[in-house]
Protein backbone atom coordinates (compact mmCIF):
# COMPACT_ATOMS: atom_id res chain seq x y z
CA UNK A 1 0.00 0.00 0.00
CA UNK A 2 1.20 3.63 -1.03
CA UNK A 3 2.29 5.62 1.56
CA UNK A 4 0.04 8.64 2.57
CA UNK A 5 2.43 10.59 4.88
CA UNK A 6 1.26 13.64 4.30
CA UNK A 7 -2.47 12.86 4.18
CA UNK A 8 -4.88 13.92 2.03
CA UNK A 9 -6.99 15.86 5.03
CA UNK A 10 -6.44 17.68 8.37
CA UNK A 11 -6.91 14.63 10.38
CA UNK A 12 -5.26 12.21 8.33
CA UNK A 13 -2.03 14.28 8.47
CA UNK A 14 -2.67 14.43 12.88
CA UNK A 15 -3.00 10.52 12.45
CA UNK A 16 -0.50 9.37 9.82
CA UNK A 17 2.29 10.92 12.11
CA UNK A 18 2.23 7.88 13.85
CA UNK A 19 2.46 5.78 10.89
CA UNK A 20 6.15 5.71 11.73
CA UNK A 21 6.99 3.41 8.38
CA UNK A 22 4.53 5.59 6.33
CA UNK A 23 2.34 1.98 4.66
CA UNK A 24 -0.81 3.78 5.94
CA UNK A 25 -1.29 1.57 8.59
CA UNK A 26 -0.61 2.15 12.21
CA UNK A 27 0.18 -0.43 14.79
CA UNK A 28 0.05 -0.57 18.71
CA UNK A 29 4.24 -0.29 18.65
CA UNK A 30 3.96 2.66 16.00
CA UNK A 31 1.47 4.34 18.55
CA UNK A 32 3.97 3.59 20.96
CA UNK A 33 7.10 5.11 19.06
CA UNK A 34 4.95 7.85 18.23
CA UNK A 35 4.10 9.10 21.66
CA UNK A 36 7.88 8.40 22.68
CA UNK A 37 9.35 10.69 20.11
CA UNK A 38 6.51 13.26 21.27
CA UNK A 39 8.50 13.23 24.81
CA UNK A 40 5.52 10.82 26.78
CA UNK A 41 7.15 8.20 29.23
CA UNK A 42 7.33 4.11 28.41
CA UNK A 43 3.99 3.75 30.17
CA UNK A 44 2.23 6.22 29.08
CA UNK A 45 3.01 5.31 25.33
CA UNK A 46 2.58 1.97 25.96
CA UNK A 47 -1.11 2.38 27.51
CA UNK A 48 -1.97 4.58 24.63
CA UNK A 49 -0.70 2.32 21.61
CA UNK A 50 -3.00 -0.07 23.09
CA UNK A 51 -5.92 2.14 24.33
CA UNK A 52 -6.28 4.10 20.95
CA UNK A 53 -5.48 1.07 18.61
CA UNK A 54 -7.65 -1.32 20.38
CA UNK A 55 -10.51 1.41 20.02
CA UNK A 56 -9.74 2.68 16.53
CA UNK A 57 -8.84 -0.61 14.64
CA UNK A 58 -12.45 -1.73 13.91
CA UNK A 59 -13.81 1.53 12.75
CA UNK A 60 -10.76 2.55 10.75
CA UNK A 61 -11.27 -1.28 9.22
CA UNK A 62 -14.90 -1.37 7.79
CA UNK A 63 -15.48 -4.78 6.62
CA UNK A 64 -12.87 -6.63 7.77
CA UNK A 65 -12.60 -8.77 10.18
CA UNK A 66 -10.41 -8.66 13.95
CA UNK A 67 -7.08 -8.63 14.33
CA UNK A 68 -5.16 -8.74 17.43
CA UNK A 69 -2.35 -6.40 15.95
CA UNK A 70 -5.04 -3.99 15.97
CA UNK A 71 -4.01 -1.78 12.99
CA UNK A 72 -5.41 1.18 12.43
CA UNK A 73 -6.06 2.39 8.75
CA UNK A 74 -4.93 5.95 8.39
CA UNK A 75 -7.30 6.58 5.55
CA UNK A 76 -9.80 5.94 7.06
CA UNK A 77 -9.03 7.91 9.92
CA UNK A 78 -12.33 9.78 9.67
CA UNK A 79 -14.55 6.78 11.22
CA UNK A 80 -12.45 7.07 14.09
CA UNK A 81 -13.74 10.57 14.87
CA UNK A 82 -15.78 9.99 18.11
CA UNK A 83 -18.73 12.13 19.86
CA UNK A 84 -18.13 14.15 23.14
CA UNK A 85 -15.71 15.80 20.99
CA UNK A 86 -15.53 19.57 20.45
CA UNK A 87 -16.27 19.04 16.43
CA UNK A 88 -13.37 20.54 14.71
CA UNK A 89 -12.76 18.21 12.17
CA UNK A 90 -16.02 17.32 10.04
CA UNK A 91 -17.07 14.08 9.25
CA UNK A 92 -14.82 13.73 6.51
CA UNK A 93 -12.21 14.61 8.94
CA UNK A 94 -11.56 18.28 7.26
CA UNK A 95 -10.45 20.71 10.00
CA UNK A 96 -13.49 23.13 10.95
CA UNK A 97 -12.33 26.80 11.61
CA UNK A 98 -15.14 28.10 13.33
CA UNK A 99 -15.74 25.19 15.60
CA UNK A 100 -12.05 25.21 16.47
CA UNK A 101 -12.20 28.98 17.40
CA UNK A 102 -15.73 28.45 19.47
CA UNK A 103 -13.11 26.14 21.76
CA UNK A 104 -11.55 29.61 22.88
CA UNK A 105 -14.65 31.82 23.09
CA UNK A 106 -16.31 29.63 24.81
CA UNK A 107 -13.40 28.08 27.22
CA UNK A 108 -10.36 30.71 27.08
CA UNK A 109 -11.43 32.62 29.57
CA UNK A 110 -8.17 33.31 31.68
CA UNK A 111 -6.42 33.79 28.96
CA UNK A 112 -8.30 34.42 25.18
CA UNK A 113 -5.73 32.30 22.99
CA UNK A 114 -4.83 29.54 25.93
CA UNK A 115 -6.36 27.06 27.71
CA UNK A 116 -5.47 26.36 31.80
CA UNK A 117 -5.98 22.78 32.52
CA UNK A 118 -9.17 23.39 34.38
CA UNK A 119 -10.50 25.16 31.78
CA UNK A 120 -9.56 21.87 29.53
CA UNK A 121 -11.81 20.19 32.16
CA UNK A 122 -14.83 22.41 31.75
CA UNK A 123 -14.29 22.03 27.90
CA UNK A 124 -14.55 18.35 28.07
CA UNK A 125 -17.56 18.70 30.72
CA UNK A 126 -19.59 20.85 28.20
CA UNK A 127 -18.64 18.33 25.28
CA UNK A 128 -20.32 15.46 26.59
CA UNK A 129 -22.95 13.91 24.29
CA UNK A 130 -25.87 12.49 25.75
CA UNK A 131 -26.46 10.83 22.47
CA UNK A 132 -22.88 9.52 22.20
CA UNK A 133 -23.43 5.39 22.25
CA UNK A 134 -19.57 5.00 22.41
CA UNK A 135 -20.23 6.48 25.90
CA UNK A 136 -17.43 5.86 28.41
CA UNK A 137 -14.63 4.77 26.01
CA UNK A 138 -15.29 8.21 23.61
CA UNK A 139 -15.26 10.48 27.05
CA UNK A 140 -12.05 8.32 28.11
CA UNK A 141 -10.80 9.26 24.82
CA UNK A 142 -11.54 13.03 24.75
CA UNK A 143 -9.96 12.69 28.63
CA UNK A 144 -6.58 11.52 27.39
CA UNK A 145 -6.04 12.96 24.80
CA UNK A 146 -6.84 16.28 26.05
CA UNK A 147 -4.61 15.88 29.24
CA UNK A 148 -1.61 14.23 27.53
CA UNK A 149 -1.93 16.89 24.96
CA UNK A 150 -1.84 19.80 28.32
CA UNK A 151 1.18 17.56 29.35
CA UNK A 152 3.29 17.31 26.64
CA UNK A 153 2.61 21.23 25.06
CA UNK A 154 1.51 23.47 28.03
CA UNK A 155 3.95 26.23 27.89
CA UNK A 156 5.99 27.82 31.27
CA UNK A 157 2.98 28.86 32.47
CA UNK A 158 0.76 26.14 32.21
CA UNK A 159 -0.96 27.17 29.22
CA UNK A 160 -2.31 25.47 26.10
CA UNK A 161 -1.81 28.07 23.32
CA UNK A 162 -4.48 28.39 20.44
CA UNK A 163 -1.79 27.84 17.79
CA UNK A 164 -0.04 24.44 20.03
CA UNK A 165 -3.79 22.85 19.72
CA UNK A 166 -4.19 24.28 15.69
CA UNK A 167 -0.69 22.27 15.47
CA UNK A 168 -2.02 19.15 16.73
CA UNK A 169 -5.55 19.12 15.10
CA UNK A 170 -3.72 19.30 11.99
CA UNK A 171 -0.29 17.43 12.78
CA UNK A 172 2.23 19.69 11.79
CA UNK A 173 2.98 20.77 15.35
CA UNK A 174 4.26 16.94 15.91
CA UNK A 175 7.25 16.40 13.32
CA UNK A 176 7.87 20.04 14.81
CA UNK A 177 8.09 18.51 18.36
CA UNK A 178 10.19 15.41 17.50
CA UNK A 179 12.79 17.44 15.85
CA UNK A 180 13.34 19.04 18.62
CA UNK A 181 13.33 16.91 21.81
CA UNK A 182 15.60 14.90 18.92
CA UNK A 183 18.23 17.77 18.44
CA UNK A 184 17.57 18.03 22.52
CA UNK A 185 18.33 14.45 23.27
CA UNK A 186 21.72 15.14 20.77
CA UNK A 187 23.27 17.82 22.50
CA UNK A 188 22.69 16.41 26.23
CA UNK A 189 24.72 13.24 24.66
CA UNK A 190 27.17 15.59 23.12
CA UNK A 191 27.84 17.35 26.82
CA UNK A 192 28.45 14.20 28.19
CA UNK A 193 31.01 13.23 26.27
């Protein structure tokens, strides 16, 4: 299969960074090496390689059957998207400007282009879909993701900039990221040599 690194939509090109071989398929260990280059610990990227790809590989496989590798198909990324989520990507997984900026008006409200972690809470709070069947596992999800994301790119003050979350919605913000805990993790070998 051809290789769809750069992905053909907005959240294609947040998922296929963790196609770490680029085949369009993601499994549990690419999820894992994915989440390790990001800067998250062993367990953490361990528990989400098999949290995300256990929940993803069925709906991102329509019509075929279960596999314990649980791959996840990047193009088909879009089946993935799950309710209690704040809608900015469409169902086609295109990125949605005005529901991404709603996240801000509605939740910024220490700070107009960041999010504080409680405020993250409140966000996820408001999101929850009565009418989401996935229930549990989708606000789970939206949990995780939303906290790891607070962990990995709050800034000195605690803060989850506007432009940090544009980043990730649309996955340029992670190659970004690698680069430079990678060029980090250099020089500390470099100094001490």
């Amino acid at each position: 299969e051809k290789s769809i690194q750069g992905g053909d939509n907005a959240l294609e090109k947040h998922v296929a960074f963790f196609d770490r071989n680029g085949d369009g398929v993601i499994y549990p260990w690419e999820t894992y090496q994915g989440f390790r280059a990001l800067g998250a610990g062993r367990l953490q990227s361990a528990f989400a390689g098999l949290f995300i790809n256990m929940g993803l590989s069925q709906k991102t496989r329509p019509g075929k059957g279960f596999s314990l590798l649980f791959p996840v198909e990047v193009k088909n990324s879009r089946f993935g998207i799950h309710g209690s989520d704040t809608d900015a990507y469409d169902k086609d997984g295109r990125f949605v400007e005005s529901k991404f900026e709603e996240i801000f008006k509605k939740h910024a409200h220490t700070h107009q282009n960041a999010l504080t972690y409680k405020e993250i809470h409140q966000l996820l709070k408001t999101n929850r879909d009565p009418k989401d069947y996935g229930g549990w596992f989708h606000r789970i999800s939206a949990f995780i993701e939303w906290t790891v994301l607070h962990e990995l790119y709050q800034d000195k003050n605690g803060l989850l900039t506007k432009e940090t979350v544009r980043g990730v919605y649309d996955g340029s913000i992670f190659k970004q990221l690698e680069k430079q805990r990678s060029s980090s993790s250099r020089d500390k070998k470099q100094n001490l040599r």
